[in-house]
N, C-alpha and C. Protein backbone atom coordinates (compact mmCIF):
# COMPACT_ATOMS: atom_id res chain seq x y z
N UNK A 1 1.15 26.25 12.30
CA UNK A 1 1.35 24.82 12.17
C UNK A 1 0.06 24.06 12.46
N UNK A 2 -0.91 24.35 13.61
CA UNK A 2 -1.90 24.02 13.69
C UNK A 2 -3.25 24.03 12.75
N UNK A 3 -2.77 24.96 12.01
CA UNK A 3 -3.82 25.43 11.03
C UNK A 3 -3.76 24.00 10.26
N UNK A 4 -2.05 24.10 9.54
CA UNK A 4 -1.64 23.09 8.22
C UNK A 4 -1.98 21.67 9.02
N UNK A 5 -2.22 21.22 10.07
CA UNK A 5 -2.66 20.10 10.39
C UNK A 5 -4.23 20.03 10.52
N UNK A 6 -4.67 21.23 11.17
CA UNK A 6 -6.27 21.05 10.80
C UNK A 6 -6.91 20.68 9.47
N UNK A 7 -6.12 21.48 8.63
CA UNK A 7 -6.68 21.42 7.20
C UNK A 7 -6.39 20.25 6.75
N UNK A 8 -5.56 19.11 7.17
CA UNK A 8 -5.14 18.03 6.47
C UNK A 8 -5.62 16.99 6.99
N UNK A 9 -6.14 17.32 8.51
CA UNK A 9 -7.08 16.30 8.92
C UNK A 9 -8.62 16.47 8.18
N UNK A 10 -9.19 17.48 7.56
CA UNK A 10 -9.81 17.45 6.84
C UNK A 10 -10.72 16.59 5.31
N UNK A 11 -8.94 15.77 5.03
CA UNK A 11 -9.44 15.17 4.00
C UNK A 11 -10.07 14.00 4.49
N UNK A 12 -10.57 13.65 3.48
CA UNK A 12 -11.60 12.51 3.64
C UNK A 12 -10.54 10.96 4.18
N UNK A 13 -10.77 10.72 5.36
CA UNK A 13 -10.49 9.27 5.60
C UNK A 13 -9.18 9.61 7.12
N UNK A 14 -8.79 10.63 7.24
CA UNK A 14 -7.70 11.11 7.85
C UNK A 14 -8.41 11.63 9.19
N UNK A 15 -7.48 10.72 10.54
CA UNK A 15 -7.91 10.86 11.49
C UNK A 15 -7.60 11.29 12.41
N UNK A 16 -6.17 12.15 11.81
CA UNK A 16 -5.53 12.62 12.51
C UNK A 16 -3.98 13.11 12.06
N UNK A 17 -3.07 13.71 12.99
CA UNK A 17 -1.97 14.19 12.39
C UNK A 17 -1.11 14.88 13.50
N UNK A 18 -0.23 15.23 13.05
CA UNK A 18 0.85 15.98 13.94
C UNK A 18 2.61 16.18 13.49
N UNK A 19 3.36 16.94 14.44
CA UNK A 19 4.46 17.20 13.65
C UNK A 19 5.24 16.82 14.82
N UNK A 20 6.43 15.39 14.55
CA UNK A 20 6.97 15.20 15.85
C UNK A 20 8.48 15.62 15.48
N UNK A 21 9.41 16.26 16.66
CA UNK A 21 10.81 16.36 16.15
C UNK A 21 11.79 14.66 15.84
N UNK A 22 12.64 14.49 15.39
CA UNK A 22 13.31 13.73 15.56
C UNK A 22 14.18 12.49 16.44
N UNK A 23 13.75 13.59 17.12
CA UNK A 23 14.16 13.02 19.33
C UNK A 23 12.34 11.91 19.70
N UNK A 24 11.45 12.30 18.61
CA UNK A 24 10.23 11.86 19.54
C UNK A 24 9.56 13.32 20.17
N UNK A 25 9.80 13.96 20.43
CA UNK A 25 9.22 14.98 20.85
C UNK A 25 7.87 15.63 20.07
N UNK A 26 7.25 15.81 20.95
CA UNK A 26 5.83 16.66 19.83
C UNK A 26 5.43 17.64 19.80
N UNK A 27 5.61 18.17 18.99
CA UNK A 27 6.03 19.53 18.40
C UNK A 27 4.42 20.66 18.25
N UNK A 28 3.75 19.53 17.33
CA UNK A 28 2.07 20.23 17.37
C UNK A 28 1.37 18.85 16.91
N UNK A 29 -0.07 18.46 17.59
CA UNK A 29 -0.81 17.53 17.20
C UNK A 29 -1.81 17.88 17.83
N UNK A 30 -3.24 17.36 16.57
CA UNK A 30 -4.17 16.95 16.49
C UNK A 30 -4.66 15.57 15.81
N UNK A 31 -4.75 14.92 17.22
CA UNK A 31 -4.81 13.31 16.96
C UNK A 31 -5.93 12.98 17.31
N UNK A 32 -7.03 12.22 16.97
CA UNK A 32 -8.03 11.37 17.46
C UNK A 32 -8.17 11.25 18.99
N UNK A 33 -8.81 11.36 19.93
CA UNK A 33 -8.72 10.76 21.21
C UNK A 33 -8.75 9.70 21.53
N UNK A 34 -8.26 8.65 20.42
CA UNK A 34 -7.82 6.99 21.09
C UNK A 34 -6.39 7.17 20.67
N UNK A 35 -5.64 7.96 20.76
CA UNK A 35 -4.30 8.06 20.67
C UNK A 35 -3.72 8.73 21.22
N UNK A 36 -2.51 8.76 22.15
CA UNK A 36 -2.02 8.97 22.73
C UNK A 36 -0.53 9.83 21.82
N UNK A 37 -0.48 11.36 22.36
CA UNK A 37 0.17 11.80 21.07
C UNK A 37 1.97 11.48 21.57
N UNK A 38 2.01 11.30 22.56
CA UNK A 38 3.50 11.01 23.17
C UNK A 38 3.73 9.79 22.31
N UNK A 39 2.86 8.51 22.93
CA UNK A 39 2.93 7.71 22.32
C UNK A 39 3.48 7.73 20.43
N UNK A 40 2.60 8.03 20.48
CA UNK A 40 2.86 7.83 18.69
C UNK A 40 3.87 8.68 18.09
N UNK A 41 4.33 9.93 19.04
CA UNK A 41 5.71 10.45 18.72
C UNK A 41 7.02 9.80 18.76
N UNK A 42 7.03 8.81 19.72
CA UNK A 42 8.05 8.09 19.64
C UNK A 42 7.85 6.82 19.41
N UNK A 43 7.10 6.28 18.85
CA UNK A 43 6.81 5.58 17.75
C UNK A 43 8.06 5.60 16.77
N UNK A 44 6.92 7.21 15.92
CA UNK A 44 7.19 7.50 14.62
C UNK A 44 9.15 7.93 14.60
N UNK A 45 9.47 8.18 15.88
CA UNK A 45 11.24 8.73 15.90
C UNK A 45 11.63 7.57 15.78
N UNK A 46 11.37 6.08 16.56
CA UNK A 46 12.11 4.98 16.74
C UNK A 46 11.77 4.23 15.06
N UNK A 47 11.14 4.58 14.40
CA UNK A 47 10.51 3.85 13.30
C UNK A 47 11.04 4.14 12.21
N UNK A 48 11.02 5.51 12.27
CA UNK A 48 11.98 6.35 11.00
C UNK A 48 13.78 6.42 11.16
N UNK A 49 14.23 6.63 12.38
CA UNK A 49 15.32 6.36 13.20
C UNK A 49 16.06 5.13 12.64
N UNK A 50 15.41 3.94 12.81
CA UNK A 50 15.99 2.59 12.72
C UNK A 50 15.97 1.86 10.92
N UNK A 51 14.67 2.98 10.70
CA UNK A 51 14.78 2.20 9.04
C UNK A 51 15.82 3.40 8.25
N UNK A 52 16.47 4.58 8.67
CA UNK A 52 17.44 5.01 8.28
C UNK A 52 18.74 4.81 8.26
N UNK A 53 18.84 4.13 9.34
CA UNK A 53 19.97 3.17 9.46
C UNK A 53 20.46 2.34 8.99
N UNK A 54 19.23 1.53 8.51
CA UNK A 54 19.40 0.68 7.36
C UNK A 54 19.54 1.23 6.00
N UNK A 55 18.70 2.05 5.69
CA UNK A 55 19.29 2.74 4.29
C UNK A 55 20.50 3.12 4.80
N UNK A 56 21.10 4.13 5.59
CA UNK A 56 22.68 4.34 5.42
C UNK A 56 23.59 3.45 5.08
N UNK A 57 23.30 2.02 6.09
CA UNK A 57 24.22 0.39 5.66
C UNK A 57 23.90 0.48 4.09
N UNK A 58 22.75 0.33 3.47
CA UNK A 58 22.08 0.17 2.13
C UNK A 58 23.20 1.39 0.96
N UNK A 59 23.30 2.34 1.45
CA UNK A 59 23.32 2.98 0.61
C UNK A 59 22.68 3.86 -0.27
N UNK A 60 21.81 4.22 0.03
CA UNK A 60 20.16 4.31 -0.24
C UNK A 60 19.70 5.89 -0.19
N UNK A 61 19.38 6.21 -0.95
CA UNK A 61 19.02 7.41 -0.46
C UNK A 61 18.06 7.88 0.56
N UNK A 62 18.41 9.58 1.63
CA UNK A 62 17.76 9.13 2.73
C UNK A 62 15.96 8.78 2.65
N UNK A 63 15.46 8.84 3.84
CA UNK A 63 13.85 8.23 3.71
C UNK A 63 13.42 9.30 3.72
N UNK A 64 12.74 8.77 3.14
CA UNK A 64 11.70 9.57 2.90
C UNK A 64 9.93 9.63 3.58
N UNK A 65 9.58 8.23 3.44
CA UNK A 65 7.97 8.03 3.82
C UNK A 65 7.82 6.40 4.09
N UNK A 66 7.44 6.61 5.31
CA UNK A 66 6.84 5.45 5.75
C UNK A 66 5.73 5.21 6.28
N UNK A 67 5.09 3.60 5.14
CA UNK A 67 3.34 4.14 5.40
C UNK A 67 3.52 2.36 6.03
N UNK A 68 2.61 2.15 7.16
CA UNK A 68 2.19 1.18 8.28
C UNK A 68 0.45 0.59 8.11
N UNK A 69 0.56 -0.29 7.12
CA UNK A 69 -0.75 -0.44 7.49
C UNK A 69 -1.39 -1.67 8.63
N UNK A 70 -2.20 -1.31 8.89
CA UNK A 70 -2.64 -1.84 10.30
C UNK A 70 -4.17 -2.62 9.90
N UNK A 71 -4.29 -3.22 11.23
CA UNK A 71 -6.07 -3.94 10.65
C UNK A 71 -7.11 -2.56 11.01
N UNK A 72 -6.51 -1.97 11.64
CA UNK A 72 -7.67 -0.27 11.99
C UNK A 72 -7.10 0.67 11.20
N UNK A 73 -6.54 0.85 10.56
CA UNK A 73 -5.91 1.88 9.86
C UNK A 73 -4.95 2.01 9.34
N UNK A 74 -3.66 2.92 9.43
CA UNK A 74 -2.90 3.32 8.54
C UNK A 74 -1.96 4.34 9.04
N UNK A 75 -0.79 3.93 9.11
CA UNK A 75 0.13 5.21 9.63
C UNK A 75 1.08 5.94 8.94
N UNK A 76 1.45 7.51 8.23
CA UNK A 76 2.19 7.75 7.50
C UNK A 76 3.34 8.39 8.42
N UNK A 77 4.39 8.78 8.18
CA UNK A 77 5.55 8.73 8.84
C UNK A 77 6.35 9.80 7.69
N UNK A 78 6.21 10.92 7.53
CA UNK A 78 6.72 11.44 6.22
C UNK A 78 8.10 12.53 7.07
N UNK A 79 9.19 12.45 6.21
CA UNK A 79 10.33 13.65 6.80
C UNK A 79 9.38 15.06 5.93
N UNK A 80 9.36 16.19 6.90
CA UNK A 80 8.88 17.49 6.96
C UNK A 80 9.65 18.33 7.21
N UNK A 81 11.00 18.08 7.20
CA UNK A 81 12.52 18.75 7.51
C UNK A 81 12.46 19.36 8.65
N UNK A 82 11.35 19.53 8.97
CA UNK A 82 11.37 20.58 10.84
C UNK A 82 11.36 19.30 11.81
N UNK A 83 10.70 18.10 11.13
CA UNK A 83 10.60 16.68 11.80
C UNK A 83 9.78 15.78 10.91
N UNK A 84 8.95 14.64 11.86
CA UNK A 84 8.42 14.11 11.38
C UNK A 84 6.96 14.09 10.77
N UNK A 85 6.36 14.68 10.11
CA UNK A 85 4.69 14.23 9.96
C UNK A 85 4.04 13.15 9.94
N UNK A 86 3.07 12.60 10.68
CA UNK A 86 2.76 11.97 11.12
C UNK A 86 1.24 11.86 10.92
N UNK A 87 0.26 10.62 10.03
CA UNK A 87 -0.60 11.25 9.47
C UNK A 87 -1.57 9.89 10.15
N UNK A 88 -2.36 9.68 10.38
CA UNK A 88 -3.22 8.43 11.06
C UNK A 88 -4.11 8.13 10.03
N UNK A 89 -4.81 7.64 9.67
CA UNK A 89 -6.16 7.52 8.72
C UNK A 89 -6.88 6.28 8.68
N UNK A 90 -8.69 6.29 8.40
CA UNK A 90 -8.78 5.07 8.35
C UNK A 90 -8.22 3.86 7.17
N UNK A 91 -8.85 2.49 7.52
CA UNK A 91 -7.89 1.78 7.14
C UNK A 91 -8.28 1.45 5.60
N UNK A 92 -9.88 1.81 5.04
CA UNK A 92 -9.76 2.19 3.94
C UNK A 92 -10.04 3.44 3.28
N UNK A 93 -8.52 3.92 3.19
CA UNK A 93 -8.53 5.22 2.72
C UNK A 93 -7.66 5.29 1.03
N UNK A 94 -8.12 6.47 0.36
CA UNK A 94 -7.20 6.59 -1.08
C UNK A 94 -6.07 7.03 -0.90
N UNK A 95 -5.01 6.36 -0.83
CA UNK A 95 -3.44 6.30 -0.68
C UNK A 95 -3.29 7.69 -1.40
N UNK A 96 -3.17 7.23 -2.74
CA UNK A 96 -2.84 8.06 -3.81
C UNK A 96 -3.78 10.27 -2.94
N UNK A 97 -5.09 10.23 -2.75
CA UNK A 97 -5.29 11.49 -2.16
C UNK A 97 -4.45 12.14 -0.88
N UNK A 98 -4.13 10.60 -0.20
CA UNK A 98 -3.61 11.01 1.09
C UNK A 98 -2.16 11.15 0.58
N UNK A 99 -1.65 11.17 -0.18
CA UNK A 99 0.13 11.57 -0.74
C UNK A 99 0.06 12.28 -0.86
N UNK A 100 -0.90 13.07 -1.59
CA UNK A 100 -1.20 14.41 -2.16
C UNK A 100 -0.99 15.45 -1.13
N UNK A 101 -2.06 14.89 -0.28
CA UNK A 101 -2.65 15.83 0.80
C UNK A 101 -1.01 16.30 1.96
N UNK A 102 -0.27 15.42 1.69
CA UNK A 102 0.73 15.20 2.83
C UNK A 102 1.45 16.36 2.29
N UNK A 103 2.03 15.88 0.87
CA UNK A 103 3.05 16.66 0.04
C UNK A 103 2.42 18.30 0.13
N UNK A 104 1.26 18.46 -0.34
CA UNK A 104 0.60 19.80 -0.13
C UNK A 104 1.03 20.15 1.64
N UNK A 105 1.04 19.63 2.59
CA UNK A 105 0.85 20.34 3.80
C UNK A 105 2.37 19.93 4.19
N UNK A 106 3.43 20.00 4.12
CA UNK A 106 4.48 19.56 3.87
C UNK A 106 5.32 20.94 3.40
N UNK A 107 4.86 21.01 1.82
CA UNK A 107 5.24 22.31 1.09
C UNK A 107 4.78 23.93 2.69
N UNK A 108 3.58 23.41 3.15
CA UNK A 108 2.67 24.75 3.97
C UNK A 108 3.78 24.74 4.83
N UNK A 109 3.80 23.79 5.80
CA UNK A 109 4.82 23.43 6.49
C UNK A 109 6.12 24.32 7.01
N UNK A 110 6.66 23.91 5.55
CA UNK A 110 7.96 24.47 5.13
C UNK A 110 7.81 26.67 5.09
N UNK A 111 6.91 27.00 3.94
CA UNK A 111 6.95 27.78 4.18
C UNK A 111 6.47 28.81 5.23
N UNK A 112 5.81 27.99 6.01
CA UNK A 112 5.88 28.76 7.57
C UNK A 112 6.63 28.66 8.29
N UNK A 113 7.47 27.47 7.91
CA UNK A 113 8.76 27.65 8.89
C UNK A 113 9.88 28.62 8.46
């Protein structure tokens, strides 16, 4: 798991990453050292948590990805079925590479689990 997050912090603009369970819990991360990985684990549970809720009222199919942009950056929030992925990056980064990059380490993900 550490590997598939090294390699994805790799791409260009990405500052970080990790795999949190559902509860908030953190599972594996390599995050930047101005982040606090507890922190941003339960973040990303209370964030994904509450906007699912609303799709359930909605009707909606479940979530999928939630991207946060910020004046420093950028937060992705993707379901990884083991939990959450959790992707940091700066704040101008290529969306479209960083989808890519997610979905690719996502698929890794999976088949190591």
């Amino acid at each position: 798991m550490y590997q598939v997050l090294n390699e994805l912090n790799k791409t260009a603009g990405v500052t970080g990453s990790m795999v949190v369970g559902n509860d908030g819990i953190v599972i594996a991360a390599d995050l930047d050292a101005r982040f606090e990985s507890d922190t941003i684990g339960a973040l990303a549970a209370s964030i994904t948590t509450n906007i699912q809720k609303s799709l359930d009222r909605l009707q909606t199919a479940p979530l999928v990805q939630v991207t946060i942009e910020a004046e420093n950056g950028k937060l992705f929030f993707v379901d990884a079925g083991i939990g959450i992925l959790v992707v940091t990056t700066e704040r101008d980064v290529n969306i479209g590479l960083i989808r890519l990059e997610i979905k690719n380490a996502i698929r890794q993900l999976k088949l190591a689990g």
